[in-house]
Protein backbone atom coordinates (compact mmCIF):
# COMPACT_ATOMS: atom_id res chain seq x y z
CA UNK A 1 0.00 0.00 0.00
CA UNK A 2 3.18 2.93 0.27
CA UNK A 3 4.35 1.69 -2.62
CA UNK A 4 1.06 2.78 -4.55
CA UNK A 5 1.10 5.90 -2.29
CA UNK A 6 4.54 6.76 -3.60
CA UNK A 7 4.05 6.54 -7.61
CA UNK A 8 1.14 9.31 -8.22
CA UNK A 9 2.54 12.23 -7.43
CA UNK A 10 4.96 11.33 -10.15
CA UNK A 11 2.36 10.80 -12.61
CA UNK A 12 0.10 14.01 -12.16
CA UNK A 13 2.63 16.69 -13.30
CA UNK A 14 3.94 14.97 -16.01
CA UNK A 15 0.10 15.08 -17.70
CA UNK A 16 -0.38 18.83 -16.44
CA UNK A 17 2.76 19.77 -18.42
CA UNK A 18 1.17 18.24 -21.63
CA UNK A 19 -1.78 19.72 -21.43
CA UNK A 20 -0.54 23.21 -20.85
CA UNK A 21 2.21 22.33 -23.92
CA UNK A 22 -0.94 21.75 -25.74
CA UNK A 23 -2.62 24.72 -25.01
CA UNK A 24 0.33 26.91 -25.59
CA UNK A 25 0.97 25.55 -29.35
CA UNK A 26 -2.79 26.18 -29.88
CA UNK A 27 -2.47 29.53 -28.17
CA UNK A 28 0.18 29.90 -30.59
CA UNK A 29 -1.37 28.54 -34.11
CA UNK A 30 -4.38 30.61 -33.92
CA UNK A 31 -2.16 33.78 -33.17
CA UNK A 32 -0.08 32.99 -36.20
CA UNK A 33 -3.10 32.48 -38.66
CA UNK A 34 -4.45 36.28 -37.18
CA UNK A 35 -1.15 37.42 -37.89
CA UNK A 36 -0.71 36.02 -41.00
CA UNK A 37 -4.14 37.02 -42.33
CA UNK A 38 -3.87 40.62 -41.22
CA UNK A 39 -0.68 40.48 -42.56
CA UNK A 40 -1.39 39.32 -46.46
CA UNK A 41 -4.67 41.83 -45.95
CA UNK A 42 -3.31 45.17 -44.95
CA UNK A 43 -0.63 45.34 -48.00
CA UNK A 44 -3.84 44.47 -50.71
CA UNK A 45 -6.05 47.01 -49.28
CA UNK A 46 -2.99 49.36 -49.00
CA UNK A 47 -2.25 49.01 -52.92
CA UNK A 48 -5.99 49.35 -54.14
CA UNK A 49 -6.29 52.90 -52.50
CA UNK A 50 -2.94 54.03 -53.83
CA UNK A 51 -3.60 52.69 -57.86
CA UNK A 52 -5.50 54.52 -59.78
CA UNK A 53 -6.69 54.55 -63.87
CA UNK A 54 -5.37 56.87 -66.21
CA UNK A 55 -8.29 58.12 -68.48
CA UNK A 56 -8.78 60.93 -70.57
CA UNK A 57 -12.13 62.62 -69.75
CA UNK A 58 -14.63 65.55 -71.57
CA UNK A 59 -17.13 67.73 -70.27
CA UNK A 60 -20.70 67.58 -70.84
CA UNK A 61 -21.74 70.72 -73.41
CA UNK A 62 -25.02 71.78 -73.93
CA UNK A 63 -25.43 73.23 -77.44
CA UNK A 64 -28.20 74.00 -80.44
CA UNK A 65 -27.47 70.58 -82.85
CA UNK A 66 -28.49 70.44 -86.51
CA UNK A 67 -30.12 66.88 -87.01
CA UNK A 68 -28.72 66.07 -90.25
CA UNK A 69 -30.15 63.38 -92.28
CA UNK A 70 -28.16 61.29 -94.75
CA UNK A 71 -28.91 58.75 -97.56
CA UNK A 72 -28.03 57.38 -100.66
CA UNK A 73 -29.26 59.55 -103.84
CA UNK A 74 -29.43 58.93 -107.57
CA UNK A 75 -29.11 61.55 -109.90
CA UNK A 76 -31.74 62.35 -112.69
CA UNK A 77 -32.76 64.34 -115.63
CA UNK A 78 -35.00 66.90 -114.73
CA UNK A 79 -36.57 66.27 -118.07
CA UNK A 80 -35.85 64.10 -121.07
CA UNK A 81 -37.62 64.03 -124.63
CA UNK A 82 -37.41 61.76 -127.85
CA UNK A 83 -37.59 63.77 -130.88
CA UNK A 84 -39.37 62.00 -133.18
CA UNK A 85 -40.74 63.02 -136.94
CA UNK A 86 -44.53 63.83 -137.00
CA UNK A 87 -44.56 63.14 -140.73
CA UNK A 88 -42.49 60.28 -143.20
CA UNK A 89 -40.22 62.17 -145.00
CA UNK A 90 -36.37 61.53 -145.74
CA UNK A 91 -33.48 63.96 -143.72
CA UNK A 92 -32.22 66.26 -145.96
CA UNK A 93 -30.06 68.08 -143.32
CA UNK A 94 -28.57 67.62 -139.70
CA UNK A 95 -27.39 70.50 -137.90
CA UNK A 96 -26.36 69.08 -134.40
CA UNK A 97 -23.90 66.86 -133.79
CA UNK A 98 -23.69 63.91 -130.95
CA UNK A 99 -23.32 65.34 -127.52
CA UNK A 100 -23.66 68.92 -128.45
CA UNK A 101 -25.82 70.99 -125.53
CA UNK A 102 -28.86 72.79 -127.51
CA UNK A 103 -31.24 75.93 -126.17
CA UNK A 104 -34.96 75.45 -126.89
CA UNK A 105 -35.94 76.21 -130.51
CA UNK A 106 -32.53 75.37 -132.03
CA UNK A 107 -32.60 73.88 -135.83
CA UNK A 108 -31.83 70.18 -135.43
CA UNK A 109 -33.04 68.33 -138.57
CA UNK A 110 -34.48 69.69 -142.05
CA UNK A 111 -36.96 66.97 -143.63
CA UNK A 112 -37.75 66.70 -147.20
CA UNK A 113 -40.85 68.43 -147.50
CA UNK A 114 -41.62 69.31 -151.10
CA UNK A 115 -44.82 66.71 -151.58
CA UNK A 116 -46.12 68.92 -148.20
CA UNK A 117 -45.29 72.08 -150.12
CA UNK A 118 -47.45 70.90 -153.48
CA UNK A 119 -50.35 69.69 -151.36
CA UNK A 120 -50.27 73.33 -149.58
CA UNK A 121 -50.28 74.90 -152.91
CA UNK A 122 -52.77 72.82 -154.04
CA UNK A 123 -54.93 73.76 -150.97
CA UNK A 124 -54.17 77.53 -151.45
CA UNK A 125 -55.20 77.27 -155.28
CA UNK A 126 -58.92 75.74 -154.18
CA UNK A 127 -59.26 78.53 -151.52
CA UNK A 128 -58.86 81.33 -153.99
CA UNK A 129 -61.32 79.42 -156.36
CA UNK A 130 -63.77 78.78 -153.34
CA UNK A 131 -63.74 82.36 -152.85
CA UNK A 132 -64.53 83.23 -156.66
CA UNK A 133 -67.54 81.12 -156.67
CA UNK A 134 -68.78 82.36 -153.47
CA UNK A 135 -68.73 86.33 -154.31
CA UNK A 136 -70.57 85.21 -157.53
CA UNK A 137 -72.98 83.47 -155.80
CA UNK A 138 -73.39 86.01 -152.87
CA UNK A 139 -73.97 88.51 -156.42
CA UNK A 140 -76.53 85.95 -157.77
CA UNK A 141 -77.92 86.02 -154.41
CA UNK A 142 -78.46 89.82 -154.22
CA UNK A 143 -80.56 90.06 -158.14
CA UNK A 144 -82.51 87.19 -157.17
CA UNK A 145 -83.27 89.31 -153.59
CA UNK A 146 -84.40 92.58 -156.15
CA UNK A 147 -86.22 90.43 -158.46
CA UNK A 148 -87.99 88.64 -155.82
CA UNK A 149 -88.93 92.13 -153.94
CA UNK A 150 -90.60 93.03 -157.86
CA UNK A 151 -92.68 89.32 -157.15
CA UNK A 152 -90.74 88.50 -160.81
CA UNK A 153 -89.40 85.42 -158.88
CA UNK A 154 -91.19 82.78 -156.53
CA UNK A 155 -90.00 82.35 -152.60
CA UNK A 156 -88.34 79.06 -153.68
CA UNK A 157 -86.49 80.12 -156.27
CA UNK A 158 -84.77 82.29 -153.47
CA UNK A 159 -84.03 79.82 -151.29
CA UNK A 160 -82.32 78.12 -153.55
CA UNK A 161 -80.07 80.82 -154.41
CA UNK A 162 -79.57 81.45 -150.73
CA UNK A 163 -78.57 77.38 -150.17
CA UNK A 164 -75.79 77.97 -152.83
CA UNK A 165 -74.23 81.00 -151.01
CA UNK A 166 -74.32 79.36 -147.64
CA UNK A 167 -72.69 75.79 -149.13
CA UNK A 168 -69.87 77.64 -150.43
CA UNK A 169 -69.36 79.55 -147.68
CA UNK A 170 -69.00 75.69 -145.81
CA UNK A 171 -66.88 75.26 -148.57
CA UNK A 172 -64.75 78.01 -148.55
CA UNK A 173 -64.16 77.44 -144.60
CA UNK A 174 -63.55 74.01 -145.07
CA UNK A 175 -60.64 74.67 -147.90
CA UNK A 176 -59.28 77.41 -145.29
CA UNK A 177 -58.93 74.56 -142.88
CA UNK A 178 -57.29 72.27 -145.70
CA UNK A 179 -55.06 74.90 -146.14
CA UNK A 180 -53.97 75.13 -142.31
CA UNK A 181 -53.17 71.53 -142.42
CA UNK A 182 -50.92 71.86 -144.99
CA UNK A 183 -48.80 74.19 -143.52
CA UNK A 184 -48.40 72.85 -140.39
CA UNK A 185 -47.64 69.53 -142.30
CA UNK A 186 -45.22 71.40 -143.89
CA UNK A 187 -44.28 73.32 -141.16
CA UNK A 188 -42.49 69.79 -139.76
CA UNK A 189 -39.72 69.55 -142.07
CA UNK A 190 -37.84 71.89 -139.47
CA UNK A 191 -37.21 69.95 -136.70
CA UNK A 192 -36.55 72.32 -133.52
CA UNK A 193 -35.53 71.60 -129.87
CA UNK A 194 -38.57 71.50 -127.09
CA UNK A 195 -36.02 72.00 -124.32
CA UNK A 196 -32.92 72.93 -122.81
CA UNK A 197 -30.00 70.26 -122.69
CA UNK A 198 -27.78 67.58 -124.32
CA UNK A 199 -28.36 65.49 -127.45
CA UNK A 200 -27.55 61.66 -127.30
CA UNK A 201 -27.01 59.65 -130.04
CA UNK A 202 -27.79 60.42 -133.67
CA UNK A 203 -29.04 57.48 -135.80
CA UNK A 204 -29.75 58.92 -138.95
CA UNK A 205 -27.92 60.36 -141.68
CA UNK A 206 -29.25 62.61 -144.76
CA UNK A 207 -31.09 60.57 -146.96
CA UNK A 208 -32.34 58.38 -144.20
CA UNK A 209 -36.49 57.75 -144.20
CA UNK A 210 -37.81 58.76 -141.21
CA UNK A 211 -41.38 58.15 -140.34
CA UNK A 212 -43.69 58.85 -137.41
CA UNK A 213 -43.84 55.04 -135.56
CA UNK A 214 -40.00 54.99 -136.35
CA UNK A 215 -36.95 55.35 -134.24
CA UNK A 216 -36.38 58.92 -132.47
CA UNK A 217 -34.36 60.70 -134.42
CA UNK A 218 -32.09 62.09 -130.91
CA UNK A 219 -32.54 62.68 -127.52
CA UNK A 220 -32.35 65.80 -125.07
CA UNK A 221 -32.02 65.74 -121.69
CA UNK A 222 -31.82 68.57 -119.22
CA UNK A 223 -28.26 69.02 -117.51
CA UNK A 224 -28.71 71.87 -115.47
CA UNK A 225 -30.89 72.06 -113.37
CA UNK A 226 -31.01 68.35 -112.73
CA UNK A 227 -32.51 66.10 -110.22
CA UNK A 228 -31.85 63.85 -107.46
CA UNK A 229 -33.92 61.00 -105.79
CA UNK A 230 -33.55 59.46 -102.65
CA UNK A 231 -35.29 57.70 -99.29
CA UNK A 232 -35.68 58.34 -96.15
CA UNK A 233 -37.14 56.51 -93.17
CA UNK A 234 -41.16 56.94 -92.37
CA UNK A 235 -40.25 58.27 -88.94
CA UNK A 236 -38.81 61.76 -90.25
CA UNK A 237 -41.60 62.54 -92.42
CA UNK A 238 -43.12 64.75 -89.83
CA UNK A 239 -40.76 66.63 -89.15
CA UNK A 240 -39.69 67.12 -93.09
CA UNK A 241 -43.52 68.16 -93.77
CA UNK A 242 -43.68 70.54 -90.46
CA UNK A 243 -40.09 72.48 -92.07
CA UNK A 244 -40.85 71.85 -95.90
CA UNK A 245 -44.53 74.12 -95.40
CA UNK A 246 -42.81 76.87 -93.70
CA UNK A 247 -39.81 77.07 -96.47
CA UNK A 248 -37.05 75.93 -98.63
CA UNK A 249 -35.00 73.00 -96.82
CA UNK A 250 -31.15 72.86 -98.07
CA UNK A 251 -29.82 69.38 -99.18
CA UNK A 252 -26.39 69.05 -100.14
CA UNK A 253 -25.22 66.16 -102.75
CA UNK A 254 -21.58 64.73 -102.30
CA UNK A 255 -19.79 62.81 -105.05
CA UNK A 256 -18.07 59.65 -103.22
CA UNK A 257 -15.80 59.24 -105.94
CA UNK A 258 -13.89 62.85 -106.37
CA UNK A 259 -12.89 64.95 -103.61
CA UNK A 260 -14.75 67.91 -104.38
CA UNK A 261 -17.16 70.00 -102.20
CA UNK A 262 -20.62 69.34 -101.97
CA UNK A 263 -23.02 70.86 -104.43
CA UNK A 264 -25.71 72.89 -102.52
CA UNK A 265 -29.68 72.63 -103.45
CA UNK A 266 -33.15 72.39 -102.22
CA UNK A 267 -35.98 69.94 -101.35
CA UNK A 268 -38.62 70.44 -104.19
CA UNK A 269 -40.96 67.25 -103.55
CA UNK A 270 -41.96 64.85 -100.92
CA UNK A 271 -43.74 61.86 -102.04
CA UNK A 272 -47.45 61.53 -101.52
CA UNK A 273 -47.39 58.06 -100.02
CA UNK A 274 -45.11 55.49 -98.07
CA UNK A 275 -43.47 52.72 -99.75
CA UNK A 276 -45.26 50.11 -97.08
CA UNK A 277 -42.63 47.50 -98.26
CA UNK A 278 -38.93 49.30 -97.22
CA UNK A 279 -41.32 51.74 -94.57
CA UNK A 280 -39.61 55.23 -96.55
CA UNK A 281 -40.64 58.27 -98.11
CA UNK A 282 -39.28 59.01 -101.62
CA UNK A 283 -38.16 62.97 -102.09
CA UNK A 284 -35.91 64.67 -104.97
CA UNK A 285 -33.81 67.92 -104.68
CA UNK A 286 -33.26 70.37 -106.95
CA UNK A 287 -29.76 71.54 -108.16
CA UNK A 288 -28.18 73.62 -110.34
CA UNK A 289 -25.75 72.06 -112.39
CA UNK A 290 -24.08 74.61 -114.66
CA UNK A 291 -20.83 73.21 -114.26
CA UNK A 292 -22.00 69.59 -115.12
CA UNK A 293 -20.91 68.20 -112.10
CA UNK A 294 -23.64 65.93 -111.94
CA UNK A 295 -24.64 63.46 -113.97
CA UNK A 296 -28.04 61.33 -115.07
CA UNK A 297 -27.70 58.10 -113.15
CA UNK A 298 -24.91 59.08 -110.50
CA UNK A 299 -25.37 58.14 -107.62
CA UNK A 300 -24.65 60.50 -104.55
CA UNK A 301 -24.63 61.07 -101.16
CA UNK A 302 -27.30 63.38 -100.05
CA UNK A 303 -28.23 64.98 -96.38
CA UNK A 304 -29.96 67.62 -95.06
CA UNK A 305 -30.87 69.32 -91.81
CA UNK A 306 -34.37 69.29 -91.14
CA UNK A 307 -34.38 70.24 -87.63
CA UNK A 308 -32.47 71.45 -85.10
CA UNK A 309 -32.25 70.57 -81.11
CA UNK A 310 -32.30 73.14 -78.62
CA UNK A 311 -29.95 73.34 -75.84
CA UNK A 312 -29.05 69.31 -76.89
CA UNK A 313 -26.51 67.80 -74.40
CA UNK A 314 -23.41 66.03 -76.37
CA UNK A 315 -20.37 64.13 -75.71
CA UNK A 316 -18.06 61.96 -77.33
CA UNK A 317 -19.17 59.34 -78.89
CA UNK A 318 -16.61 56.57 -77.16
CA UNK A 319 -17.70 58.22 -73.81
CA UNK A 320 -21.13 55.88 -74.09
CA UNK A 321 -20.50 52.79 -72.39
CA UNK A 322 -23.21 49.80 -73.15
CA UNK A 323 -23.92 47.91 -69.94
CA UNK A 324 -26.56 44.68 -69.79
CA UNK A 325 -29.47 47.07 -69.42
CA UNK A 326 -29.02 50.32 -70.58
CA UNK A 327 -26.49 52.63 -71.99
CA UNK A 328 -24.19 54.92 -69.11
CA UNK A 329 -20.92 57.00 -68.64
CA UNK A 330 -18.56 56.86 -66.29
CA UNK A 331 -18.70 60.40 -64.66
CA UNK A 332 -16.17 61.28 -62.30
CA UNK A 333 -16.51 62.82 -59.08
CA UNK A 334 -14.67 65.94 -56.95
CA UNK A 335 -12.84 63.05 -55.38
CA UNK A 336 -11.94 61.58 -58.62
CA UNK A 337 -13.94 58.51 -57.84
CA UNK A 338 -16.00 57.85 -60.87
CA UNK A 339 -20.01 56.81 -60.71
CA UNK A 340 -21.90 54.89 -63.50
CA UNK A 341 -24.94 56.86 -64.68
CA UNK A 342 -27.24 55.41 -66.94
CA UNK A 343 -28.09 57.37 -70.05
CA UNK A 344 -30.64 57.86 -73.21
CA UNK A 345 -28.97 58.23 -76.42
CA UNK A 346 -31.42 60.45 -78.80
CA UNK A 347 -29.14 60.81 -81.71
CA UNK A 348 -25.07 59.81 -82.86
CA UNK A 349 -23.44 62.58 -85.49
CA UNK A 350 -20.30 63.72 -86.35
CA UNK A 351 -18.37 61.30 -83.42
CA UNK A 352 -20.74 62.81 -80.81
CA UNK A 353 -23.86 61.22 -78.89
CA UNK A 354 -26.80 63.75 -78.04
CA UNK A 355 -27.65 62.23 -74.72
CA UNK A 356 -29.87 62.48 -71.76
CA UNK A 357 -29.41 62.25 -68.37
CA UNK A 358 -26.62 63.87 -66.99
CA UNK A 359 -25.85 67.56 -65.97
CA UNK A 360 -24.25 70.35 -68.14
CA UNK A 361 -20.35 70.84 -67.44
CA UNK A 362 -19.90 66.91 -65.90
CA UNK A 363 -16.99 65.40 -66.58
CA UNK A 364 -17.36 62.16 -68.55
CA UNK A 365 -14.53 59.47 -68.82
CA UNK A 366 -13.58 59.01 -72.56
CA UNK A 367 -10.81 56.79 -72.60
CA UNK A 368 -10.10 54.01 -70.33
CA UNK A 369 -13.48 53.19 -69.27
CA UNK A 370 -12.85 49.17 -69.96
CA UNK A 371 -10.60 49.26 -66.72
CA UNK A 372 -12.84 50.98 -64.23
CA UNK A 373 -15.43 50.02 -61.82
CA UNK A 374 -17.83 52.66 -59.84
CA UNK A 375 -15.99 53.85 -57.15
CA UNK A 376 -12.75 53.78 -58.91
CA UNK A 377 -10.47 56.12 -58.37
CA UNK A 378 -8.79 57.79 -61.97
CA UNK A 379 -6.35 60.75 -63.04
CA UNK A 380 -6.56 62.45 -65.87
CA UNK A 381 -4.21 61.80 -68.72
CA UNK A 382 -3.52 63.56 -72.56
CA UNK A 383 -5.10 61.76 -75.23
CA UNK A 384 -1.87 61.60 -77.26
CA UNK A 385 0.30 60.03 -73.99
CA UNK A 386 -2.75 57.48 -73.39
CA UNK A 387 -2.91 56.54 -77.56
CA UNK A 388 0.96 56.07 -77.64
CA UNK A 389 0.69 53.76 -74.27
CA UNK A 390 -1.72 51.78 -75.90
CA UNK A 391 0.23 51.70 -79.22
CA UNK A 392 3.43 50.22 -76.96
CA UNK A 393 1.38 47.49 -75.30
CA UNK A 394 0.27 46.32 -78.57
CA UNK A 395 3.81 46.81 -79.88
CA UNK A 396 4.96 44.80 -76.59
CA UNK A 397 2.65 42.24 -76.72
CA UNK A 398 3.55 41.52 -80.11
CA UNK A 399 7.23 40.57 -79.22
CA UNK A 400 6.16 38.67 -76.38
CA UNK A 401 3.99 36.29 -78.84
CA UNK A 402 6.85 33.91 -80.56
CA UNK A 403 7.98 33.16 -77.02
CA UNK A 404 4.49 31.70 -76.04
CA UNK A 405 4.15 29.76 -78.72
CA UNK A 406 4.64 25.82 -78.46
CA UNK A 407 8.19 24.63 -80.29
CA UNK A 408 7.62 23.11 -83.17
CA UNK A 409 7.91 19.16 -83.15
């Protein structure tokens, strides 16, 4: 029994020592995690509030803008006309030539007319005998009048002279109109211009029979002024009727092939219906064209300015950013912490977006919105400096490509 007595105090310490070993390293383990996570978290908050973006930003104007409406536009004749013979005849003359520009009334072809010249001679030549046998008739007339006045002569007998002065009168008016027609008929051996503008081509020669259900002998078409036709949606019809009833509306027509300036008109028609199958109204313009810089089938680019917005808030164009709702721009704060404001885009022109929402005189982030976040905080860089950075990271990781490509087995 005292040697059982003896052995457990021996025991009881040893286990007490373990236990507060234990406790220590635990102590210890959980202090060292704390540590280590404060530790790893402190520098990563540290470095997000000292980076910051580098954008190039623009302030929010508020301005008058000119909606300007553009579409494709084909050029035509203001008016064209076939000149054809009214009567068969052969050519006995051309005075044009092919391509040659021709003022209304100009000689262009002399006809043969010399059968149209007998017949109106022959007309002539029974007028002045229609008019011989009515004066001696209307004579006749006037004894058989006295004679019947002296009851020499029955009532019939001067009606009967009185039907022969009328029926050559018919007669006579009848030859008059024979006449008429014979000199117009003749009248068509000179062939004259009916408008202003260029001959085409010229398919006859002299000697060549012409005839009325024939070939045309040439073409004119009108140069100057001259046409153009073009579309443009349903939804600006409205507003094109509203400005087109007050006044003139200037279009402007640019050739995409030369580098000249545009050539200045006017709206002359708007079309009378909608074309329900494309959902656009067809209009022309009106130029003038003296120096033949348009052309009959051309086809141009046309706009116009209908309307204008009043007091229309505008910024660039990149500064629009296209979330998965709605449109916004970064706008950036007194703190230079920027904010994500959602947007309505009314109208894009000219590499700037007439918006709404925002406030006059904001500042709007233009470039380097793809690396920001709201709350982020940015610094303003030049345009030129930000172009040339991205210019060297393309440039950079260009070189770096052949070294991340597999070898080649």
């Amino acid at each position: 029994m005292q040697g059982v007595s003896q052995a457990k105090p021996v025991v009881q310490p040893k286990r007490r020592m373990w236990i507060v070993m234990a406790g220590m390293l635990l102590l210890a383990l959980v202090v060292g995690i704390w540590i280590w996570r404060a530790q790893g978290a402190t520098p990563n908050t540290k470095g997000k509030k000292a980076v910051s973006e580098q954008v190039v930003s623009a302030v929010v104007a508020q301005t008058d803008v000119s909606v300007r409406l553009t579409a494709k536009g084909t050029v035509s004749a203001l008016q064209s006309v076939e000149v054809r013979p009214q009567i068969s005849a052969t050519i006995k003359a051309v005075h044009i030539k092919e391509g040659q520009f021709v003022r209304r009334g100009d000689h262009l072809f002399t006809l043969d007319t010399r059968t149209e010249a007998a017949n109106l001679s022959k007309a002539e030549a029974q007028l002045v005998k229609d008019r011989a046998d009515l004066t001696n008739a209307e004579r006749n007339f006037e004894r058989q009048r006295e004679l019947f006045r002296q009851k020499f002569i029955s009532q019939a007998a001067l009606d009967t002279a009185q039907n022969q002065v009328d029926g050559l009168r018919g007669q006579l008016a009848v030859n008059q109109a024979a006449v008429e027609t014979s000199r117009v008929a003749r009248s068509f051996g000179e062939i004259t211009a009916p408008i202003d503008g260029r001959t085409g081509a010229i398919p006859i020669y002299p000697g060549s029979l012409v005839q009325p259900n024939g070939a045309a002998l040439v073409s004119i078409t009108q140069i100057d002024p001259i046409n153009v036709s073009f579309t443009l949606p349903e939804a600006e019809l409205a507003a094109l009727q509203q400005v087109f009833a007050k006044g003139e509306i200037p279009v402007s027509a640019t050739l995409e092939s030369t580098g000249q300036e545009a050539t200045k008109g006017k709206l002359i028609f708007v079309d009378n219906a909608v074309d329900t199958a494309s959902g656009t109204i067809r209009l022309k313009a009106e130029f003038q064209n003296a120096d033949n810089r348009l052309w009959p089938g051309m086809f141009v680019t046309v706009s116009l300015a209908p309307r204008t917005l009043a007091n229309a808030l505008t910024v660039p164009v990149q500064a629009v950013q296209t979330g998965p709702e709605k449109k916004f721009l970064y706008v950036i704060g007194k703190d230079n912490k920027v904010a994500s404001v959602p947007v309505n885009v009314r109208l894009i022109q000219d590499g700037l977006a007439i918006i709404e929402g925002v406030t006059p005189g904001a500042r709007v982030v233009v470039e380097g919105a793809q690396n920001l976040k709201p709350g982020s905080v940015v610094t303003e860089a030049k345009a030129g400096a930000a172009e040339a950075g991205k210019k060297q990271k393309k440039k950079a990781d260009q070189t770096d490509a052949p070294s991340k490509r597999a070898p080649e087995q």
